[in-house]
N, C-alpha and C. Protein backbone atom coordinates (compact mmCIF):
# COMPACT_ATOMS: atom_id res chain seq x y z
N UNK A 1 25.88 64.77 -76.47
CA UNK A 1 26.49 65.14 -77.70
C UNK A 1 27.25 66.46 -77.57
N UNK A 2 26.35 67.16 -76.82
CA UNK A 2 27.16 68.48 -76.71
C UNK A 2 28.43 68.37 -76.14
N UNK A 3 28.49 67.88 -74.88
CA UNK A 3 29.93 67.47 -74.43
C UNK A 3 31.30 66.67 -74.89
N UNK A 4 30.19 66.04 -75.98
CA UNK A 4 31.43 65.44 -76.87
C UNK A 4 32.09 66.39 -77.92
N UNK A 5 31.63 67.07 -77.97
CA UNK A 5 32.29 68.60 -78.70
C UNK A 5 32.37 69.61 -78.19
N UNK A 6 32.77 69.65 -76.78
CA UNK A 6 33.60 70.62 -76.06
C UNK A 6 34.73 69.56 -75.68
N UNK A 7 35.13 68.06 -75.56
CA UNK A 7 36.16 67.42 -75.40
C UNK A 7 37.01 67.64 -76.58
N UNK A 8 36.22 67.40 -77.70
CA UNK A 8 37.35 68.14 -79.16
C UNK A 8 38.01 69.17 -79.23
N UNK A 9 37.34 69.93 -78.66
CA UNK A 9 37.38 71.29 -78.34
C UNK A 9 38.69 71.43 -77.07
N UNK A 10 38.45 70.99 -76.48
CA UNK A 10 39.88 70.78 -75.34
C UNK A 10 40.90 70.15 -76.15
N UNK A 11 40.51 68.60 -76.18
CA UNK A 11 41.91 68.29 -77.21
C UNK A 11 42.76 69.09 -78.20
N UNK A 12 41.89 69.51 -79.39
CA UNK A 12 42.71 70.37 -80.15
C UNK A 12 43.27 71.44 -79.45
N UNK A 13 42.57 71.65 -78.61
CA UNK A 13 43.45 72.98 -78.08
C UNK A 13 44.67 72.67 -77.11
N UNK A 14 44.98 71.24 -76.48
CA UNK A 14 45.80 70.62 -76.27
C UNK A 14 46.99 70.53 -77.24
N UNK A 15 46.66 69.91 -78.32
CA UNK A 15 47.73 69.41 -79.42
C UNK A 15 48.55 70.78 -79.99
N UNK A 16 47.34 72.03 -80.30
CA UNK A 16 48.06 73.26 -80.52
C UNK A 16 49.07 73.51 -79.52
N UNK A 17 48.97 73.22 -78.65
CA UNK A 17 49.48 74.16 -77.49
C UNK A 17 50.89 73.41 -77.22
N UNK A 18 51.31 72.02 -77.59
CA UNK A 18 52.13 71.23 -77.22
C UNK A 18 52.98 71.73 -78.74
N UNK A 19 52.40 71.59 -79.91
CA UNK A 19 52.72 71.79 -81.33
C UNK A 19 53.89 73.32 -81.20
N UNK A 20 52.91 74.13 -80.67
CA UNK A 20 53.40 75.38 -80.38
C UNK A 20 54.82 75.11 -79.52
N UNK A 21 54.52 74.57 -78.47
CA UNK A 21 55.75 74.33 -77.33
C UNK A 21 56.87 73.89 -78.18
N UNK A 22 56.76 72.48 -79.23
CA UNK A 22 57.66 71.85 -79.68
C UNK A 22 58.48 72.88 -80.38
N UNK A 23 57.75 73.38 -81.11
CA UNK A 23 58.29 74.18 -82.48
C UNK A 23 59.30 75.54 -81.62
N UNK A 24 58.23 76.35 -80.42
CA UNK A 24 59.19 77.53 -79.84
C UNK A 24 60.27 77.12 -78.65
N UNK A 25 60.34 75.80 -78.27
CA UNK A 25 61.30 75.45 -77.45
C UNK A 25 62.70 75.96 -77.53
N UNK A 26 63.07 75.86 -78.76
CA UNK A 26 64.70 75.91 -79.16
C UNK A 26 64.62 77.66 -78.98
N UNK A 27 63.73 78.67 -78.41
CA UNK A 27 63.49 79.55 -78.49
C UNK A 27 63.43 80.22 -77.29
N UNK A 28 62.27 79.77 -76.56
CA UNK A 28 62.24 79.86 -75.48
C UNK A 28 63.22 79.54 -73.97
N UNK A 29 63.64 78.06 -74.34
CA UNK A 29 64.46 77.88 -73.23
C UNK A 29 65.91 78.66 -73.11
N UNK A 30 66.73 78.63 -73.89
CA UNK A 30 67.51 79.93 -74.01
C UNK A 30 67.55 80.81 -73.34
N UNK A 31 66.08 81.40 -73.46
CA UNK A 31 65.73 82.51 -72.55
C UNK A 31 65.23 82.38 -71.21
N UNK A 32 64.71 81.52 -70.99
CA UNK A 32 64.35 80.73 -69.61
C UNK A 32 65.56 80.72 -68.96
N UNK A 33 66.64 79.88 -69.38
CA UNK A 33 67.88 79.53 -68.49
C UNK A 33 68.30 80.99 -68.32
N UNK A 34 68.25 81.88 -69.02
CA UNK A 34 69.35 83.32 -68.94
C UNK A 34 68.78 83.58 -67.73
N UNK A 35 67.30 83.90 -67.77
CA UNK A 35 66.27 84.84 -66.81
C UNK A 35 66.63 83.85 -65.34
N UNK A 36 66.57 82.30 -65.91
CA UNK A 36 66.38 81.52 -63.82
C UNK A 36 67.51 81.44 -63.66
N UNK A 37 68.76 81.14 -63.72
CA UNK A 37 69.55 81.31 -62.61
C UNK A 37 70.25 82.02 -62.16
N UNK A 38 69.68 83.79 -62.52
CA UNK A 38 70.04 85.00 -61.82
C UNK A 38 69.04 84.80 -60.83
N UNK A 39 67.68 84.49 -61.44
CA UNK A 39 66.30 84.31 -60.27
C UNK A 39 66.51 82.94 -58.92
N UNK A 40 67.17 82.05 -59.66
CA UNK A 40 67.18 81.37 -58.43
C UNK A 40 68.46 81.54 -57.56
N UNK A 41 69.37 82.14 -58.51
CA UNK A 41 70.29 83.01 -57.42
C UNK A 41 70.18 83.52 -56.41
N UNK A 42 69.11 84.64 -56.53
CA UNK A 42 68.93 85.83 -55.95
C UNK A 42 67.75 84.84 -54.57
N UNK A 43 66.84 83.93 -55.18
CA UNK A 43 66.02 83.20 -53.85
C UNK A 43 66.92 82.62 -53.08
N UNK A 44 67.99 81.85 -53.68
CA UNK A 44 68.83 81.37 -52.76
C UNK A 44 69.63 82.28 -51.53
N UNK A 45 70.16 82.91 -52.41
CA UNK A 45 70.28 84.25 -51.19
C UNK A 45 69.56 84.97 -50.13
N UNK A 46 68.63 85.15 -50.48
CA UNK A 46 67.52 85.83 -49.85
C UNK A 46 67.07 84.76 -48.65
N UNK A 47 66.85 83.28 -48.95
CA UNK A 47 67.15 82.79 -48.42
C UNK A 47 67.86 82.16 -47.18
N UNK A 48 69.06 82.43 -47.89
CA UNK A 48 70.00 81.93 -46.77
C UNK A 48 70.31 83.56 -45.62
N UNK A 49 69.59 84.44 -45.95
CA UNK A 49 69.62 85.75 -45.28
C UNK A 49 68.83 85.60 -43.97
N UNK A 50 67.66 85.02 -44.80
CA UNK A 50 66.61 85.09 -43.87
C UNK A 50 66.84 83.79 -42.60
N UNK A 51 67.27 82.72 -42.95
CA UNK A 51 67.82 81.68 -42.58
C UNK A 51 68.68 82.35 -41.01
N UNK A 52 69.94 82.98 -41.53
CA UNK A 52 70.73 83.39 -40.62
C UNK A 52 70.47 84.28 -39.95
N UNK A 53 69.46 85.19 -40.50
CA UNK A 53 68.47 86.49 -39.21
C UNK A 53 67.62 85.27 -38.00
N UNK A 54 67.41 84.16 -38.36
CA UNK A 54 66.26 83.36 -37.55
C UNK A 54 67.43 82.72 -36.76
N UNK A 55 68.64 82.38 -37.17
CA UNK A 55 69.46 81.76 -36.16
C UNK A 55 69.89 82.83 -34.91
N UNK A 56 70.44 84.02 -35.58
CA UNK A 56 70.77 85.23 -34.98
C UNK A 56 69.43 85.38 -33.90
N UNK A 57 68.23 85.68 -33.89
CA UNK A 57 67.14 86.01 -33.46
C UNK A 57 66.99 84.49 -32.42
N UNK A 58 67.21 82.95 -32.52
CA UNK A 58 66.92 81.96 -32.14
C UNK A 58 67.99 82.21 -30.89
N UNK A 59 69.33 82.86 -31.16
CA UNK A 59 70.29 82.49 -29.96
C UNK A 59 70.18 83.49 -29.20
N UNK A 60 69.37 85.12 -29.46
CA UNK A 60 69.56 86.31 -28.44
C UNK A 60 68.04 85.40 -27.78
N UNK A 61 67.22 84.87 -28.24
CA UNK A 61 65.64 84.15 -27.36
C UNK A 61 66.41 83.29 -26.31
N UNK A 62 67.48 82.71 -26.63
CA UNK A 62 67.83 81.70 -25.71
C UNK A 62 68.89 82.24 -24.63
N UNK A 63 69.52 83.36 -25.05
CA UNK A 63 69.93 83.93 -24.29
C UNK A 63 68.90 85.02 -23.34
N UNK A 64 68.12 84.95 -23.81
CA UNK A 64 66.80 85.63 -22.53
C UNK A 64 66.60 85.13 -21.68
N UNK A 65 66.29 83.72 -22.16
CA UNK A 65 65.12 82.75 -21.41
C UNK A 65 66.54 81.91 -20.48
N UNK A 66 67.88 81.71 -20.86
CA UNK A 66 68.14 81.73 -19.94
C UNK A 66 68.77 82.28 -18.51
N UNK A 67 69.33 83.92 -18.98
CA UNK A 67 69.00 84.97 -18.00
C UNK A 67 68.18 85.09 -16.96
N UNK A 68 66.61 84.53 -17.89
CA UNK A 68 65.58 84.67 -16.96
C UNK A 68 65.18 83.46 -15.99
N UNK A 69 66.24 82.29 -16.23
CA UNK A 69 66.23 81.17 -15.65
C UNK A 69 67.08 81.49 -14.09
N UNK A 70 68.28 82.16 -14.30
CA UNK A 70 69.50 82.26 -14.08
C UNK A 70 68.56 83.28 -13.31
N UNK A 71 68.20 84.54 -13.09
CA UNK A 71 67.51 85.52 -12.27
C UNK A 71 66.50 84.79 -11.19
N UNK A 72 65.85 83.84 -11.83
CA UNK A 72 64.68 83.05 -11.19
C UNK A 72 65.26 82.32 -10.27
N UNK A 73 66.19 81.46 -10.74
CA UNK A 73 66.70 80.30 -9.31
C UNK A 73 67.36 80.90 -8.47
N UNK A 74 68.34 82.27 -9.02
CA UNK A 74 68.99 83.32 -7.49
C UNK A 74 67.82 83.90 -6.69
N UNK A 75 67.02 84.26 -7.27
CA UNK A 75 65.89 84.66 -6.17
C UNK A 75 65.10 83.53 -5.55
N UNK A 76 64.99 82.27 -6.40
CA UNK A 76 64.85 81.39 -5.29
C UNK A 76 65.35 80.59 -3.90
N UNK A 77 66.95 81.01 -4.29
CA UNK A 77 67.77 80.43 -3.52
C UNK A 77 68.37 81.66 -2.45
N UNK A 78 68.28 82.71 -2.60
CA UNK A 78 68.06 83.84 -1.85
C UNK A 78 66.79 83.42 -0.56
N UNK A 79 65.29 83.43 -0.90
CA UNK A 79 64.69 83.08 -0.46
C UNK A 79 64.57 81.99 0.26
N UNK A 80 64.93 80.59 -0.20
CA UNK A 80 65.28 79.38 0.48
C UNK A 80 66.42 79.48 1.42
N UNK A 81 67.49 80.27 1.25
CA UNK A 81 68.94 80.06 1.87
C UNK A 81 68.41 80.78 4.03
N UNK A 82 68.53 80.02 4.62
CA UNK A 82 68.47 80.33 6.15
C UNK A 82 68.75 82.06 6.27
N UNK A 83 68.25 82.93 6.83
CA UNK A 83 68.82 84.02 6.95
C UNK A 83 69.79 84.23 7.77
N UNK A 84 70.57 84.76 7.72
CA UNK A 84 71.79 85.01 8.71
C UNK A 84 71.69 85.03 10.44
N UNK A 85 72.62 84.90 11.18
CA UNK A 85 72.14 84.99 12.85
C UNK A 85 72.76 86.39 13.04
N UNK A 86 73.53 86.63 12.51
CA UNK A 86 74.20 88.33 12.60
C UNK A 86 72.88 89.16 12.21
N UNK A 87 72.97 89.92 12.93
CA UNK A 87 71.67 91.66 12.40
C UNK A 87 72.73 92.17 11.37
N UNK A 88 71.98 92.70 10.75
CA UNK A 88 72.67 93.75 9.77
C UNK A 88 73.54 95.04 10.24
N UNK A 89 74.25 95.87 9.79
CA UNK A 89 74.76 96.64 9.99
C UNK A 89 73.83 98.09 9.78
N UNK A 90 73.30 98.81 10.94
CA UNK A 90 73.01 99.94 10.83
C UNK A 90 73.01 101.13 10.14
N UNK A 91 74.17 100.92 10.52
CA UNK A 91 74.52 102.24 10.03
C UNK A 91 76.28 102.26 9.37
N UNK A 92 77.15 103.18 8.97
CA UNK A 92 78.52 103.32 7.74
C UNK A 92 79.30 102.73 8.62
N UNK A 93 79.32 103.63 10.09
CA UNK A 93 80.68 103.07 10.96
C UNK A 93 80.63 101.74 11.22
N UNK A 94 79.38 101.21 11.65
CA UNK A 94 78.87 100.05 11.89
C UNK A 94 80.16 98.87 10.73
N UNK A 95 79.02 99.37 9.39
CA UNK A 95 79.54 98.51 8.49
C UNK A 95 80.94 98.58 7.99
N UNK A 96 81.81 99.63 8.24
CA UNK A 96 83.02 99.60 8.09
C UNK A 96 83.94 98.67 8.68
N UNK A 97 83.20 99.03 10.44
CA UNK A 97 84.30 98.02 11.15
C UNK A 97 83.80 96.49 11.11
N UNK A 98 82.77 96.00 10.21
CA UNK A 98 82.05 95.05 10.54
C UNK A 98 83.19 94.45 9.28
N UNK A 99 83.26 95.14 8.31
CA UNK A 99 84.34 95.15 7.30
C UNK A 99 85.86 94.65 7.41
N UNK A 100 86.02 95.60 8.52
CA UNK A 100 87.70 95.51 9.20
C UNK A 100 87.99 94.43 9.82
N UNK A 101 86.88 94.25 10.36
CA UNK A 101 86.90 93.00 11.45
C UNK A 101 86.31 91.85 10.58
N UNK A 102 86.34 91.93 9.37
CA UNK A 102 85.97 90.56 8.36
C UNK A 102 87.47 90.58 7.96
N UNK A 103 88.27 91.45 7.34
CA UNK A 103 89.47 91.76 6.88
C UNK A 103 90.39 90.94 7.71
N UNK A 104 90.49 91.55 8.80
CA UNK A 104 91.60 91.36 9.74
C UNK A 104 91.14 89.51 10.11
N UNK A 105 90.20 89.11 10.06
CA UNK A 105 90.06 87.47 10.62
C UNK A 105 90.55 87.00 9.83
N UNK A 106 90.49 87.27 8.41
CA UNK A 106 91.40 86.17 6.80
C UNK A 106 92.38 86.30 7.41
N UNK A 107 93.30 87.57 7.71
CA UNK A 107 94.98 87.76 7.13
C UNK A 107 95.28 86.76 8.86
């Protein structure tokens, strides 16, 4: 029994509350529309801000990762590539004429 008079108790307070709505509508919404679509303006924006910081931020990641691709396979292929049968050049004079004498074989 008791519960059947806390359901009354909800209902009416239902019917007020819709009664209320009907009657302040022509009142309220007015003011609703003024207030949301400066508000959903401003989300939309904010939005599309945040949107274009994650694209901005998505293409400098991909430009890392493939730098770091691009660094990785030259040092692999450094490593894999046969080492030379020539010794290196010692020393400046060395490598100068090692230079000259690369020069002079093109022309």
């Amino acid at each position: 029994m008791a519960q059947e008079g806390r359901w009354r108790g909800h209902f009416g307070a239902m019917l007020a509350g819709v009664a209320a709505g009907v009657f302040l509508a022509p009142i309220i919404l007015p003011a609703l529309s003024r207030w949301g679509r400066p508000a959903t303006k401003a989300a939309i924006k904010a939005g599309m801000a945040v949107y274009q910081r994650g694209r901005e931020a998505a293409a400098e990641l991909r430009e890392t990762v493939e730098d770091v691709a691009a660094e990785i396979e030259a040092e692999q292929s450094r490593s894999d590539a046969p080492s030379s049968t020539r010794p290196q050049p010692r020393s400046e004079v060395e490598a100068e004429t090692a230079a000259t004498a690369k020069r002079t074989a093109m022309h």
